[in-house]
C-alpha atoms as a PDB file:
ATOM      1  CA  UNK A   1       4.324 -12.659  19.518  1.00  0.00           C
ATOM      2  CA  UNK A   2       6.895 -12.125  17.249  1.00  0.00           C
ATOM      3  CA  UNK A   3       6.816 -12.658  13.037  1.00  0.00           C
ATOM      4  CA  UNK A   4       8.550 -15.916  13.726  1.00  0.00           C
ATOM      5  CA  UNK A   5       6.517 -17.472  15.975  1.00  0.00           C
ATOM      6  CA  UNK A   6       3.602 -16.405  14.338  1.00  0.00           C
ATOM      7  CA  UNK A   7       4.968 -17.581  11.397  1.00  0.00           C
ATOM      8  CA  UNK A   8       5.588 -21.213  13.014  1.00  0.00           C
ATOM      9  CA  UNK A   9       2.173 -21.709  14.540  1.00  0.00           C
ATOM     10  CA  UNK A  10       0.497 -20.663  11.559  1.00  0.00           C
ATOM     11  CA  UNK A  11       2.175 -21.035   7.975  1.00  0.00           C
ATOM     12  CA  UNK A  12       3.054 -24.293   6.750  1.00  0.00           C
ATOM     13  CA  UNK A  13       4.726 -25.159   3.719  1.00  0.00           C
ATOM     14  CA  UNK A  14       5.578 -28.130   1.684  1.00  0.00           C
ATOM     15  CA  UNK A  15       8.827 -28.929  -0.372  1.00  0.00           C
ATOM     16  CA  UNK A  16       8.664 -31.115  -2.729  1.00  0.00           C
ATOM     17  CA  UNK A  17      11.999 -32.458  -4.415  1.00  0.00           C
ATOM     18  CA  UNK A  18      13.860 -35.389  -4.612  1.00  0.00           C
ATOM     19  CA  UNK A  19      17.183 -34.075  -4.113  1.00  0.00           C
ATOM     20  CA  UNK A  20      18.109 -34.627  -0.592  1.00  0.00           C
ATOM     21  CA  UNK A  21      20.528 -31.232  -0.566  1.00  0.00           C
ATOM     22  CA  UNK A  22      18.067 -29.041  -2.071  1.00  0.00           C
ATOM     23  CA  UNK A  23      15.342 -30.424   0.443  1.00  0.00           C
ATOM     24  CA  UNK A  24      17.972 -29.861   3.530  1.00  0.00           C
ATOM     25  CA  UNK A  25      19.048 -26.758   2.324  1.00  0.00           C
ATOM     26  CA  UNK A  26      15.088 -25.296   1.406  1.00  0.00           C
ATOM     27  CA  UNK A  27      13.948 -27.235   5.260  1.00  0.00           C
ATOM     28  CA  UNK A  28      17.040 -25.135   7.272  1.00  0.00           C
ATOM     29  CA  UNK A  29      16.395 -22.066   5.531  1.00  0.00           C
ATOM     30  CA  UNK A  30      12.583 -22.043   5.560  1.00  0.00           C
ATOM     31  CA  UNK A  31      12.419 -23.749   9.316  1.00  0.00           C
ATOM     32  CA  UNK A  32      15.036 -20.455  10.177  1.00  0.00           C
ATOM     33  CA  UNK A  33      12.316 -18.365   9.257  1.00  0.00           C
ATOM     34  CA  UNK A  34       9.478 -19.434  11.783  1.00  0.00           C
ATOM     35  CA  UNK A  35       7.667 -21.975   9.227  1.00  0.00           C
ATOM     36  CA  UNK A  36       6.629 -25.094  10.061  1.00  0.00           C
ATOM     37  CA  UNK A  37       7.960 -27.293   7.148  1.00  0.00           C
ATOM     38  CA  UNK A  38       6.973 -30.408   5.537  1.00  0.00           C
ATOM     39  CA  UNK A  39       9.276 -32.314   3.251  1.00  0.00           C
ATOM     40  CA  UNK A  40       8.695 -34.768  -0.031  1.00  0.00           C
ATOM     41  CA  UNK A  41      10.797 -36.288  -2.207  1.00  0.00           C
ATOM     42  CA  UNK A  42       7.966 -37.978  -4.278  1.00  0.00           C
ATOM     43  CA  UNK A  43       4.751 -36.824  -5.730  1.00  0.00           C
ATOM     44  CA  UNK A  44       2.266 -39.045  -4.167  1.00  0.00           C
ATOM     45  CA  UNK A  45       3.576 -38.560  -0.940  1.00  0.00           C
ATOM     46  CA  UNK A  46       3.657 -35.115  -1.570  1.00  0.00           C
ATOM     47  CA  UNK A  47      -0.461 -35.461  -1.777  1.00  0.00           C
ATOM     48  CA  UNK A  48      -0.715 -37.113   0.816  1.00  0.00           C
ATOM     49  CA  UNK A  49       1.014 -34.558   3.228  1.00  0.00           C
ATOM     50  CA  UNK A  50      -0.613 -31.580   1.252  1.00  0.00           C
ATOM     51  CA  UNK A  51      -4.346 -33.287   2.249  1.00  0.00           C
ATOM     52  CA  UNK A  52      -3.290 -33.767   5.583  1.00  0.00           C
ATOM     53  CA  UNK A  53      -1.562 -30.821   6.720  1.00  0.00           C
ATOM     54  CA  UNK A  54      -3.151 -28.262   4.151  1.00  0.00           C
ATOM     55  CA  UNK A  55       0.084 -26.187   3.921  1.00  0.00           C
ATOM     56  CA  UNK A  56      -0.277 -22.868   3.072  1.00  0.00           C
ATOM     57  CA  UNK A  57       2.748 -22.871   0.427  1.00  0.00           C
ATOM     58  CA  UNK A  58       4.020 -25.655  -1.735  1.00  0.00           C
ATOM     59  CA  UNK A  59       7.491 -25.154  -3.224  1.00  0.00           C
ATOM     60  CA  UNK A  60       7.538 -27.974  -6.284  1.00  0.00           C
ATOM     61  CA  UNK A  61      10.424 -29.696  -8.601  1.00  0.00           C
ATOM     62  CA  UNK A  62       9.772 -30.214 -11.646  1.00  0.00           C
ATOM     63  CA  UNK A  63      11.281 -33.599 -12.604  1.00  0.00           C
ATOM     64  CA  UNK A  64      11.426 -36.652 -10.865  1.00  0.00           C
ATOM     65  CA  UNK A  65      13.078 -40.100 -11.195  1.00  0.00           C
ATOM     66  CA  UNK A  66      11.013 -42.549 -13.654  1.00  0.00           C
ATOM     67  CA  UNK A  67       9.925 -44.915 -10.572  1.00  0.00           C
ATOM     68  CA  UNK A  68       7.960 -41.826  -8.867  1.00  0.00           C
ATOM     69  CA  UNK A  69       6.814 -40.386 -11.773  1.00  0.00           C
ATOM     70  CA  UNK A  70       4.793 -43.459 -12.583  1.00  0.00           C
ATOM     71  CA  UNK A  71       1.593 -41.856 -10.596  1.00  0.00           C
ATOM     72  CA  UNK A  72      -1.952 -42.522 -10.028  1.00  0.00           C
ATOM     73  CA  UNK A  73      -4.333 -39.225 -11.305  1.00  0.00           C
ATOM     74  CA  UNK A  74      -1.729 -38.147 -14.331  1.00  0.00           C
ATOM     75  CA  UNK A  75       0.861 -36.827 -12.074  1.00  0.00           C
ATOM     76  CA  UNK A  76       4.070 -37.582 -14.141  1.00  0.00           C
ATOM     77  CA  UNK A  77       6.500 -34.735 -13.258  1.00  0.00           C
ATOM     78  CA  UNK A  78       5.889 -31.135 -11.306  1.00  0.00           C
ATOM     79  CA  UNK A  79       3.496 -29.409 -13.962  1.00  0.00           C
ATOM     80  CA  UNK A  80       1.467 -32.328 -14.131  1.00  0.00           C
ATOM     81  CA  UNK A  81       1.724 -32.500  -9.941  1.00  0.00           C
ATOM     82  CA  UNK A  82       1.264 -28.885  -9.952  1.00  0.00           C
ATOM     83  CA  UNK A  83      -2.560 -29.342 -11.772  1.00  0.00           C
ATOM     84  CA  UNK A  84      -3.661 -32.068  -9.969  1.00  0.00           C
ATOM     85  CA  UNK A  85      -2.911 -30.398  -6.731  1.00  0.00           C
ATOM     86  CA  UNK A  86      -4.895 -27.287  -7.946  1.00  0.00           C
ATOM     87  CA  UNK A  87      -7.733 -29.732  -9.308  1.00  0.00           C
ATOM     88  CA  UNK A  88      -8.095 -31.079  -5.361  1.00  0.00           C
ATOM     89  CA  UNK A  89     -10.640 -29.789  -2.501  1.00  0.00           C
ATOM     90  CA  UNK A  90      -8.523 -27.727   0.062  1.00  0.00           C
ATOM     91  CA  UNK A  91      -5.938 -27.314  -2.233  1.00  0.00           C
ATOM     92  CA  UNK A  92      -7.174 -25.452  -4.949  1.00  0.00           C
ATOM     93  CA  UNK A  93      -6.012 -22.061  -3.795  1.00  0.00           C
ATOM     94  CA  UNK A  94      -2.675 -22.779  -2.150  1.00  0.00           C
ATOM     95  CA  UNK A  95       0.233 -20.994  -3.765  1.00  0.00           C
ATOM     96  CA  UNK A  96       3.221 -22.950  -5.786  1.00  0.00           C
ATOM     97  CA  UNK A  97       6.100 -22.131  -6.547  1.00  0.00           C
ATOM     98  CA  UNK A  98       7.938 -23.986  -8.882  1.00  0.00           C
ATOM     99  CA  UNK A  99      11.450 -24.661  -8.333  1.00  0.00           C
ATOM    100  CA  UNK A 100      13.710 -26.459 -11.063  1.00  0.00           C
ATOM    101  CA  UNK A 101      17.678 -25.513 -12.453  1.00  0.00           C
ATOM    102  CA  UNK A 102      15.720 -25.905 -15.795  1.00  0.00           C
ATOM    103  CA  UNK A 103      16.069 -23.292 -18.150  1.00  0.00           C
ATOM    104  CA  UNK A 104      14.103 -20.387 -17.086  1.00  0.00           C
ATOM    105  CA  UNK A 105      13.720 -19.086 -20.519  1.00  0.00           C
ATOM    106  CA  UNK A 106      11.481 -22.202 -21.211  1.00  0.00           C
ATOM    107  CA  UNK A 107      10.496 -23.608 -18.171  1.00  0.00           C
ATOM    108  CA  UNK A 108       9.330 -20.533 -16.200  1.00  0.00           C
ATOM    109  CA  UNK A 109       6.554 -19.272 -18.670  1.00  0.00           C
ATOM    110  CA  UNK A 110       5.367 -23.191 -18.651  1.00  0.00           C
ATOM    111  CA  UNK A 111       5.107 -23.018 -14.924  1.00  0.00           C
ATOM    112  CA  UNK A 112       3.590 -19.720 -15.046  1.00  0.00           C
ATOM    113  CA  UNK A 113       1.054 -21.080 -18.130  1.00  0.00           C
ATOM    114  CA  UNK A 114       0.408 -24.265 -16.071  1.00  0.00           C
ATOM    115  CA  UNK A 115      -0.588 -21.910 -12.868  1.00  0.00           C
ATOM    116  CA  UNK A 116       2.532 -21.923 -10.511  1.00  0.00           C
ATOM    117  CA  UNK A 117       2.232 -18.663  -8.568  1.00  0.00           C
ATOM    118  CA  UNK A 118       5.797 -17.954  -8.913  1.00  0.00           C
ATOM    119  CA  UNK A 119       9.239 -19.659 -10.242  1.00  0.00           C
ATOM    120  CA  UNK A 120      12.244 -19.958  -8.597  1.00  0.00           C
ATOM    121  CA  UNK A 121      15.819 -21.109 -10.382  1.00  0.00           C
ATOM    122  CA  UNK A 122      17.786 -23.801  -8.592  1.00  0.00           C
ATOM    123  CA  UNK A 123      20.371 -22.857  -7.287  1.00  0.00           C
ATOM    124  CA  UNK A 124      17.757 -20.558  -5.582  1.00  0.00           C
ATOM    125  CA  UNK A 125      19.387 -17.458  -3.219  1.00  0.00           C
ATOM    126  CA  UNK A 126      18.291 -17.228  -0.021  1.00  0.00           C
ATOM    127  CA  UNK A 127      16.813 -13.459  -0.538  1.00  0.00           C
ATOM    128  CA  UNK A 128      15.179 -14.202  -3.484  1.00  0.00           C
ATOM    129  CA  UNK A 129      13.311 -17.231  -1.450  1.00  0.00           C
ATOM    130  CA  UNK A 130      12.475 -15.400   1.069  1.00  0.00           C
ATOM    131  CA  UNK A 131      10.745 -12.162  -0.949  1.00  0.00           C
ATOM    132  CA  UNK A 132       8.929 -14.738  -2.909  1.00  0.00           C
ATOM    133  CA  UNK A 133       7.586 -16.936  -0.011  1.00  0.00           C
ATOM    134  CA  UNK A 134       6.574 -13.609   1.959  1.00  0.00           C
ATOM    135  CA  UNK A 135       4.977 -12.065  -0.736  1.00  0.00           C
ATOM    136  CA  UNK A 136       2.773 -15.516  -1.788  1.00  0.00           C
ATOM    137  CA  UNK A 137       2.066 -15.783   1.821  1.00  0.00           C
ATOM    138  CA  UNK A 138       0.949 -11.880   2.613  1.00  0.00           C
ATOM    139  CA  UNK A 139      -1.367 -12.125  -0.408  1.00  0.00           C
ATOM    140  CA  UNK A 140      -2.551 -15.480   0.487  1.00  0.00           C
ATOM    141  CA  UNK A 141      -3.464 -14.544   4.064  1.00  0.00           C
ATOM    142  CA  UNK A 142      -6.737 -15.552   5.642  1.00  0.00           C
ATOM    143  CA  UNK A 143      -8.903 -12.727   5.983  1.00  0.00           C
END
């Protein structure tokens, strides 16, 4: 079976972002490379398809607009998302990467602080998505 199929019948990730481009552009080039993908533009859908499908990555905005960010459980943008999501059963060990175009002086040790596995800066290149996604995804490999 080849990395790709394997890939599609076995790792699933989640994007999370409100920007329909970015969650296009992250669903073509993810989907390209064998994963099954899963796409949210708010944060309590986002829970909802992280319960149900248990994906094995979560790629996660930062901000989103006032009228989603007005959440049950204290999720108010993507750090706050990104704690609850850690705090739930069958989630706590999934992998996130934070994705934002904030600046990475700043936001990136916050992620990192707040327990994002990796950050990623919007616009993000293609290579640099797809080190980071294998990488969280080799060390995160069932035994």
């Amino acid at each position: 079976m080849s990395p790709a199929a394997r890939n599609s019948n076995t790792r699933k990730i989640l994007v999370v972002d409100d920007n329909p481009i970015i969650q296009r552009t992250l669903y073509f080039a993810l989907r390209d490379l064998g994963y099954q993908v899963f796409i949210s533009g708010e944060l309590t859908e986002a829970l909802k398809i992280a319960r149900k499908e248990l994906p094995n990555l979560i790629l996660l905005d930062i901000h989103f607009p006032p009228d989603a960010s007005i959440i049950s459980g204290g999720m108010r943008d993507g750090y706050s998302a990104l704690a609850f999501i850690h705090r739930q059963e069958g989630l706590k060990d999934v992998p996130i990467i934070i994705i934002s175009s904030d600046d990475p002086a700043s936001a990136q040790p916050r992620a990192l602080a707040t327990g994002a596995a990796a950050y990623l800066h919007k616009p993000i290149a293609r290579e640099f998505l797809t080190q980071t996604v294998g990488e969280l995804l080799n060390q995160h490999a069932p035994a």
